[in-house]
PDB file of N, CA and C in Angstrom:
ATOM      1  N   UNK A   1       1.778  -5.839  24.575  1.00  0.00           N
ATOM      2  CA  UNK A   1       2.186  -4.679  23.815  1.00  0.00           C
ATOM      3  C   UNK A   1       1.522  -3.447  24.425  1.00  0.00           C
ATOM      4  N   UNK A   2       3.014  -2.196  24.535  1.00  0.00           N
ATOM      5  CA  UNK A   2       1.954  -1.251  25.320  1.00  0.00           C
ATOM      6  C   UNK A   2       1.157  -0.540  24.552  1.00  0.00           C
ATOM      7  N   UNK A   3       0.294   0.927  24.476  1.00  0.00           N
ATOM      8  CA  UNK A   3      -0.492   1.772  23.685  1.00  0.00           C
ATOM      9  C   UNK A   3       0.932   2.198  22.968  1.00  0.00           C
ATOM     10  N   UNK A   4       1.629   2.612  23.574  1.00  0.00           N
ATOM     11  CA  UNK A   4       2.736   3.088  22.842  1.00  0.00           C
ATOM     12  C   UNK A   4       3.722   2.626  21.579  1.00  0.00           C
ATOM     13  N   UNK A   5       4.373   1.434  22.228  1.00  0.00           N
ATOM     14  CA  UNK A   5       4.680   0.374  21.291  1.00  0.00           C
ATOM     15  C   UNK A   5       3.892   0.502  19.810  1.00  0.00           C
ATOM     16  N   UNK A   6       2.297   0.138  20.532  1.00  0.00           N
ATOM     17  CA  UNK A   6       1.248  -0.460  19.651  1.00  0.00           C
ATOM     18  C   UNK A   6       1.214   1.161  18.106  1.00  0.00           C
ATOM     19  N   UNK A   7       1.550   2.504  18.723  1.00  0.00           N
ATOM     20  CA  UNK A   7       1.807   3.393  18.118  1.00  0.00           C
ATOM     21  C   UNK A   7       2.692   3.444  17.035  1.00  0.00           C
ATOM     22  N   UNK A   8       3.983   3.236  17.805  1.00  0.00           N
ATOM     23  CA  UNK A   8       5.240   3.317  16.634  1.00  0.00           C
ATOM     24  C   UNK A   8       4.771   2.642  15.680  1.00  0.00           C
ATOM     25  N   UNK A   9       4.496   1.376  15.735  1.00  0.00           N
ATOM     26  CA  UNK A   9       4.188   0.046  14.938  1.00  0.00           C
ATOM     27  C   UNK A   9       3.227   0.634  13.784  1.00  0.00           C
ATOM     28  N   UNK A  10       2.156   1.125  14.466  1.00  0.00           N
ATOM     29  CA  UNK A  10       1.401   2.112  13.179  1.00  0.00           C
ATOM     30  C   UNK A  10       2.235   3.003  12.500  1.00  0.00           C
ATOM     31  N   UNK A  11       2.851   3.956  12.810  1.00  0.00           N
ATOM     32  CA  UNK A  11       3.292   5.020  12.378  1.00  0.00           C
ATOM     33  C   UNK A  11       4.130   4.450  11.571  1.00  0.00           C
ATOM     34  N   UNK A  12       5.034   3.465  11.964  1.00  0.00           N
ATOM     35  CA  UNK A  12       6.031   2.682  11.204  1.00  0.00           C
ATOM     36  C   UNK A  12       5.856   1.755   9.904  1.00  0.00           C
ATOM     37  N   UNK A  13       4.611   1.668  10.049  1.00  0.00           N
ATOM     38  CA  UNK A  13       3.922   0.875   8.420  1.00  0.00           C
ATOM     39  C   UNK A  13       3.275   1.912   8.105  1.00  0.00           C
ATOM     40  N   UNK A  14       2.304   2.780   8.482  1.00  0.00           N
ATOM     41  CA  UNK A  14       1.988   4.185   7.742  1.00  0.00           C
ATOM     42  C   UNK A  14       3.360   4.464   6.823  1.00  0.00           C
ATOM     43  N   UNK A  15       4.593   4.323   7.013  1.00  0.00           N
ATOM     44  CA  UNK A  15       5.615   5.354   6.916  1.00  0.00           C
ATOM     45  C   UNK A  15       5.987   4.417   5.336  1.00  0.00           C
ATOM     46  N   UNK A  16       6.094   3.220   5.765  1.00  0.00           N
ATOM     47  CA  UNK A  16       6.241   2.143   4.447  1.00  0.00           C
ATOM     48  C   UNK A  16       5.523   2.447   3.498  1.00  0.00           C
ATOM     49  N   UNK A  17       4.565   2.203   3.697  1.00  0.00           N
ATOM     50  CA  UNK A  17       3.174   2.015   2.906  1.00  0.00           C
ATOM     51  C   UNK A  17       3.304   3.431   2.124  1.00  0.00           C
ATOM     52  N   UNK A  18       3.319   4.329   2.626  1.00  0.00           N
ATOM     53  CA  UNK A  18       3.431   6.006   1.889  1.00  0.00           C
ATOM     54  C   UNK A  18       4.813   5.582   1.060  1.00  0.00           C
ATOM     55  N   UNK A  19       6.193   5.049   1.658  1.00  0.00           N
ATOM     56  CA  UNK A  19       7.217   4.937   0.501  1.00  0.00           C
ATOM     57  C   UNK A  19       6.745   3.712  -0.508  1.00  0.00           C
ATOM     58  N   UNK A  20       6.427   2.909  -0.367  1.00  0.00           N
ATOM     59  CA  UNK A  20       6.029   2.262  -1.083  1.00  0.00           C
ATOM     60  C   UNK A  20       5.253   2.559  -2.017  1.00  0.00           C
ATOM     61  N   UNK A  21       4.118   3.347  -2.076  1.00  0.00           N
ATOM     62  CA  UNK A  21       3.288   4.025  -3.168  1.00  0.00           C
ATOM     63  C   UNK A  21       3.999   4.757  -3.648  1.00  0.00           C
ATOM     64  N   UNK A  22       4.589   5.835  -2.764  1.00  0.00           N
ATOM     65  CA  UNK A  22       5.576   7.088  -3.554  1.00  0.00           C
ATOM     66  C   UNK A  22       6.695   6.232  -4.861  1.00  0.00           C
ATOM     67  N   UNK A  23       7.597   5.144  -4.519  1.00  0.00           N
ATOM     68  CA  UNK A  23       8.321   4.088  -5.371  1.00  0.00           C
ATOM     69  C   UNK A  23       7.297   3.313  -6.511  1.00  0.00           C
ATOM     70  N   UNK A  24       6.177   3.240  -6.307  1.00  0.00           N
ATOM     71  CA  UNK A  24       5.300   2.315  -7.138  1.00  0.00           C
ATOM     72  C   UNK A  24       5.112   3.692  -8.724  1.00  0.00           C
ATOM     73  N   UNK A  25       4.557   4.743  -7.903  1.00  0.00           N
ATOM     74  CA  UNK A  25       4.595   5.662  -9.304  1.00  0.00           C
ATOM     75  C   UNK A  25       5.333   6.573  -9.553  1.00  0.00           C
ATOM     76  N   UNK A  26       6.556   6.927  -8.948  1.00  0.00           N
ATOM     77  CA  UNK A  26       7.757   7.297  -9.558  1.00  0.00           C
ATOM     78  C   UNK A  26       8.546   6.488 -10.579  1.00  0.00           C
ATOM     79  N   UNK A  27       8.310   5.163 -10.559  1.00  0.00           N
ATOM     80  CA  UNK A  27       9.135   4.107 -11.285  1.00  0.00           C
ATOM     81  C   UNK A  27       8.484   3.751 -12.537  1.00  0.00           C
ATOM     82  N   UNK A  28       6.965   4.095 -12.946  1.00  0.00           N
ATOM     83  CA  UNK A  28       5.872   4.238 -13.846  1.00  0.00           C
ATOM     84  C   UNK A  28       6.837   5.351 -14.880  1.00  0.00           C
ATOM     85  N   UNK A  29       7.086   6.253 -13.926  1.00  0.00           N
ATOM     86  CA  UNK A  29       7.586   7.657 -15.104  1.00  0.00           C
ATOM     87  C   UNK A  29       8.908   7.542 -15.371  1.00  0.00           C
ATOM     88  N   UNK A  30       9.754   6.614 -14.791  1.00  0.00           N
ATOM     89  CA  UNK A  30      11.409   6.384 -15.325  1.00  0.00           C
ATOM     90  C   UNK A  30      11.503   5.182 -15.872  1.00  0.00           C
ATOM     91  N   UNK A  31      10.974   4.472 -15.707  1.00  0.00           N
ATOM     92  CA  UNK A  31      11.288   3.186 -16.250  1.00  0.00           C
ATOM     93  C   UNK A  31       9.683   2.986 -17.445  1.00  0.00           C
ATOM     94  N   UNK A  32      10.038   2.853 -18.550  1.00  0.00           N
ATOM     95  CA  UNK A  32       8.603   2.890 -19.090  1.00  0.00           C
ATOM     96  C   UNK A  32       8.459   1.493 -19.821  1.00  0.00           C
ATOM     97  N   UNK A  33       7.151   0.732 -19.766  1.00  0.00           N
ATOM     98  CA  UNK A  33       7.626  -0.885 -20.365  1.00  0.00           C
ATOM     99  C   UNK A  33       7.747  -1.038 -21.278  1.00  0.00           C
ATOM    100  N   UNK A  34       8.532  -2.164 -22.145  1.00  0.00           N
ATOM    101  CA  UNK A  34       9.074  -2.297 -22.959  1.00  0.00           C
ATOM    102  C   UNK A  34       8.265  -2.458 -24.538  1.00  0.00           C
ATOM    103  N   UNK A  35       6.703  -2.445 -24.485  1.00  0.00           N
ATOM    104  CA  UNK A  35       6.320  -2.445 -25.698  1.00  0.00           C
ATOM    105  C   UNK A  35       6.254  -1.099 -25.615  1.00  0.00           C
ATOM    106  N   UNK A  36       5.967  -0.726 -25.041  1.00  0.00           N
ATOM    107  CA  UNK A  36       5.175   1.494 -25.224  1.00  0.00           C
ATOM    108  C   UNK A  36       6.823   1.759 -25.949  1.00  0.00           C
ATOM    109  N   UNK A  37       7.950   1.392 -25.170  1.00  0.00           N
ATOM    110  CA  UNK A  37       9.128   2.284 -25.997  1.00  0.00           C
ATOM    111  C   UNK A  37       9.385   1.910 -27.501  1.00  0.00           C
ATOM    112  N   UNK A  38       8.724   0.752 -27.973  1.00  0.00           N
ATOM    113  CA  UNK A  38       9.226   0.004 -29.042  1.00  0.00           C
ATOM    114  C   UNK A  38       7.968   0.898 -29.801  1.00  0.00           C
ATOM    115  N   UNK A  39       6.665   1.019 -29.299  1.00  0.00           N
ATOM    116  CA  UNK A  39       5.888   1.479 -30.556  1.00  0.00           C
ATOM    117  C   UNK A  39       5.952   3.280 -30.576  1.00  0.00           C
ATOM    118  N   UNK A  40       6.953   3.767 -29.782  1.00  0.00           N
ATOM    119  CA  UNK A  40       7.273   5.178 -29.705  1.00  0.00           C
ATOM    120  C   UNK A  40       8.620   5.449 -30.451  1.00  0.00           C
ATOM    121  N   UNK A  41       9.096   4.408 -30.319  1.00  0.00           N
ATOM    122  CA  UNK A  41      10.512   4.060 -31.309  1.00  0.00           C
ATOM    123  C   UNK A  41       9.674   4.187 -33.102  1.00  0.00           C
ATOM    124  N   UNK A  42       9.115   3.327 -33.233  1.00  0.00           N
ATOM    125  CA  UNK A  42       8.564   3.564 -34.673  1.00  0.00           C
ATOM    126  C   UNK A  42       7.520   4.473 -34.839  1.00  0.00           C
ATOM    127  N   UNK A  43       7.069   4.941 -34.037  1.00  0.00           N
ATOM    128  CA  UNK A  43       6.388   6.253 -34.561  1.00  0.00           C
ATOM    129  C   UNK A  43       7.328   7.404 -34.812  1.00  0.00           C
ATOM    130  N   UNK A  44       8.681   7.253 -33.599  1.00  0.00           N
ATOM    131  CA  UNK A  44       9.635   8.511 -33.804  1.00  0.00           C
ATOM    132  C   UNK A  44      10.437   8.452 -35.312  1.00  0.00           C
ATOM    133  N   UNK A  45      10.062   6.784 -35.809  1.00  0.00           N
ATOM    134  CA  UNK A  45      10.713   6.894 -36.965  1.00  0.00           C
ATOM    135  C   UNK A  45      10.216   7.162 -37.893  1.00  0.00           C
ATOM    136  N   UNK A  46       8.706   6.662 -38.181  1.00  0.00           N
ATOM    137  CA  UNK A  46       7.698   7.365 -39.219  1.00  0.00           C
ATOM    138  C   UNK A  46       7.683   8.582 -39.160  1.00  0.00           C
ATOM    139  N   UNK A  47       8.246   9.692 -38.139  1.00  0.00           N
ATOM    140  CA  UNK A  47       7.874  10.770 -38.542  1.00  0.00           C
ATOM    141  C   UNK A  47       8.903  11.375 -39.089  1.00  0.00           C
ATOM    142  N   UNK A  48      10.135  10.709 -38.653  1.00  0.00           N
ATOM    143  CA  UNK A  48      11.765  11.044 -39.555  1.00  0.00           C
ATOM    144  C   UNK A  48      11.493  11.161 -40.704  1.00  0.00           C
ATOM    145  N   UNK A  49      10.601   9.747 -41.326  1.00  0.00           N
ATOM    146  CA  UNK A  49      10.966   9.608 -43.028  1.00  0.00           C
ATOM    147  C   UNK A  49       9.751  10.521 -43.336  1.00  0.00           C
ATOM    148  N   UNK A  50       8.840  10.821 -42.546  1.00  0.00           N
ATOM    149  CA  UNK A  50       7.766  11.587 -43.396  1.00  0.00           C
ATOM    150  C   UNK A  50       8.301  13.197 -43.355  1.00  0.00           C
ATOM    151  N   UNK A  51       9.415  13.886 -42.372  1.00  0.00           N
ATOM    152  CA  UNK A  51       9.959  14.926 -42.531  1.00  0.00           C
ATOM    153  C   UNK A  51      10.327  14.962 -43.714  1.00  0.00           C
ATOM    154  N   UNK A  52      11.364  13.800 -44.078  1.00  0.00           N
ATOM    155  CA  UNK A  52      12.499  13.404 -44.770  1.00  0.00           C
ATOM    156  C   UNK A  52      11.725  13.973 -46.528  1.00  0.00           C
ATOM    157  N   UNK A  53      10.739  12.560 -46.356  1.00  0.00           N
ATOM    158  CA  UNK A  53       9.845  12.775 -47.554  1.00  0.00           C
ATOM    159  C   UNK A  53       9.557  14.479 -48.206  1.00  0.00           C
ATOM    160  N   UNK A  54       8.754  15.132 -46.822  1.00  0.00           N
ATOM    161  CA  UNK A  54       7.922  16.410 -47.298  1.00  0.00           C
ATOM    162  C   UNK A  54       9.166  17.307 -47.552  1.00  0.00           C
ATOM    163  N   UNK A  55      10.310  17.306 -47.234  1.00  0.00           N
ATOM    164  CA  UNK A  55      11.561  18.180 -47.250  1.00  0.00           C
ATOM    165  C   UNK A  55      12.133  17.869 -48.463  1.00  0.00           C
ATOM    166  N   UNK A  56      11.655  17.108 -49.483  1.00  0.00           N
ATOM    167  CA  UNK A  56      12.477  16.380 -50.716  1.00  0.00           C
ATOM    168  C   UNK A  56      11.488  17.039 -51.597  1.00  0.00           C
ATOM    169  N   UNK A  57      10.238  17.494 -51.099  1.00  0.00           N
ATOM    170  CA  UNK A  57       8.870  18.132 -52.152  1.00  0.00           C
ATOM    171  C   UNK A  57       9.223  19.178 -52.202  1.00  0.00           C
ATOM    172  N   UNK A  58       9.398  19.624 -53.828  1.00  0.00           N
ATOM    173  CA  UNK A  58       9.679  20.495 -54.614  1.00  0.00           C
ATOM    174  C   UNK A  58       9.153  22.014 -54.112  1.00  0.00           C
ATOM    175  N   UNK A  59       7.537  21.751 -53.320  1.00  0.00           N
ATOM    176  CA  UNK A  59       7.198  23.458 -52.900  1.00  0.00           C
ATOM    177  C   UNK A  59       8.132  23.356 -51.557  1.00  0.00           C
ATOM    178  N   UNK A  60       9.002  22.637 -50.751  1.00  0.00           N
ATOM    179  CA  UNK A  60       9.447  22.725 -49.653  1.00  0.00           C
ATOM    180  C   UNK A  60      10.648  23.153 -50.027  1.00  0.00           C
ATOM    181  N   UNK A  61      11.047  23.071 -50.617  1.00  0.00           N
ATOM    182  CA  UNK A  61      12.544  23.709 -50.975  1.00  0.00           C
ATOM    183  C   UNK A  61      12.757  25.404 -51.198  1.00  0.00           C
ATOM    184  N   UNK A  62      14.060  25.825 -50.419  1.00  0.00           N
ATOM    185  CA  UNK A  62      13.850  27.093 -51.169  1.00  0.00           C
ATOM    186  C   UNK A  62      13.539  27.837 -52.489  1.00  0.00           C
ATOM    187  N   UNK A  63      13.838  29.171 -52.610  1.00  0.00           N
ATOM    188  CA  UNK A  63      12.846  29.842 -54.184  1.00  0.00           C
ATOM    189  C   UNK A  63      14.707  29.257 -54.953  1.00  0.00           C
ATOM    190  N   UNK A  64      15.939  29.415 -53.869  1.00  0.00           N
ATOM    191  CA  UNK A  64      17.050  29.968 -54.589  1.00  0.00           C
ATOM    192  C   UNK A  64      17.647  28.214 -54.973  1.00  0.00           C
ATOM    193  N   UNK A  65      16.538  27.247 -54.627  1.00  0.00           N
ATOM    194  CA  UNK A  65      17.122  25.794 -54.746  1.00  0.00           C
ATOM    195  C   UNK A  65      16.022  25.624 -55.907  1.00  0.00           C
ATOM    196  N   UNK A  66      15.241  25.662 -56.496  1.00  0.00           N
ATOM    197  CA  UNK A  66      14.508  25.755 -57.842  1.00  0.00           C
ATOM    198  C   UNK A  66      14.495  25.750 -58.983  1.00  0.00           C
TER     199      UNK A  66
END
């Protein structure tokens, strides 16, 4: 193998190795695993019914709904 050869060959797994990391944590922020969405799912829903709730309390209502 010449010096040269022996070059590309570096440069050419340098080049992987950088896409490969770049793919490892881009795919962290689009694809998110499947318990985190499930306990973000029920928090997004506890906070529905607790809107829901405080919007049904009598000082939350308008003066002209009274």
């Amino acid at each position: 193998m010449t010096v040269h050869s022996n070059m590309q060959l570096r440069i050419a797994l340098a080049i992987t190795e950088e896409r490969r990391r770049r793919m490892r944590r881009t795919s962290l922020l689009v694809a998110e695993p499947e318990p985190r969405r499930v306990v973000r799912r029920w928090v997004g829903r506890q906070l529905v019914s607790f809107g829901l709730r405080l919007a049904g309390e009598p000082t939350m209502r308008p003066a002209r709904a009274r």
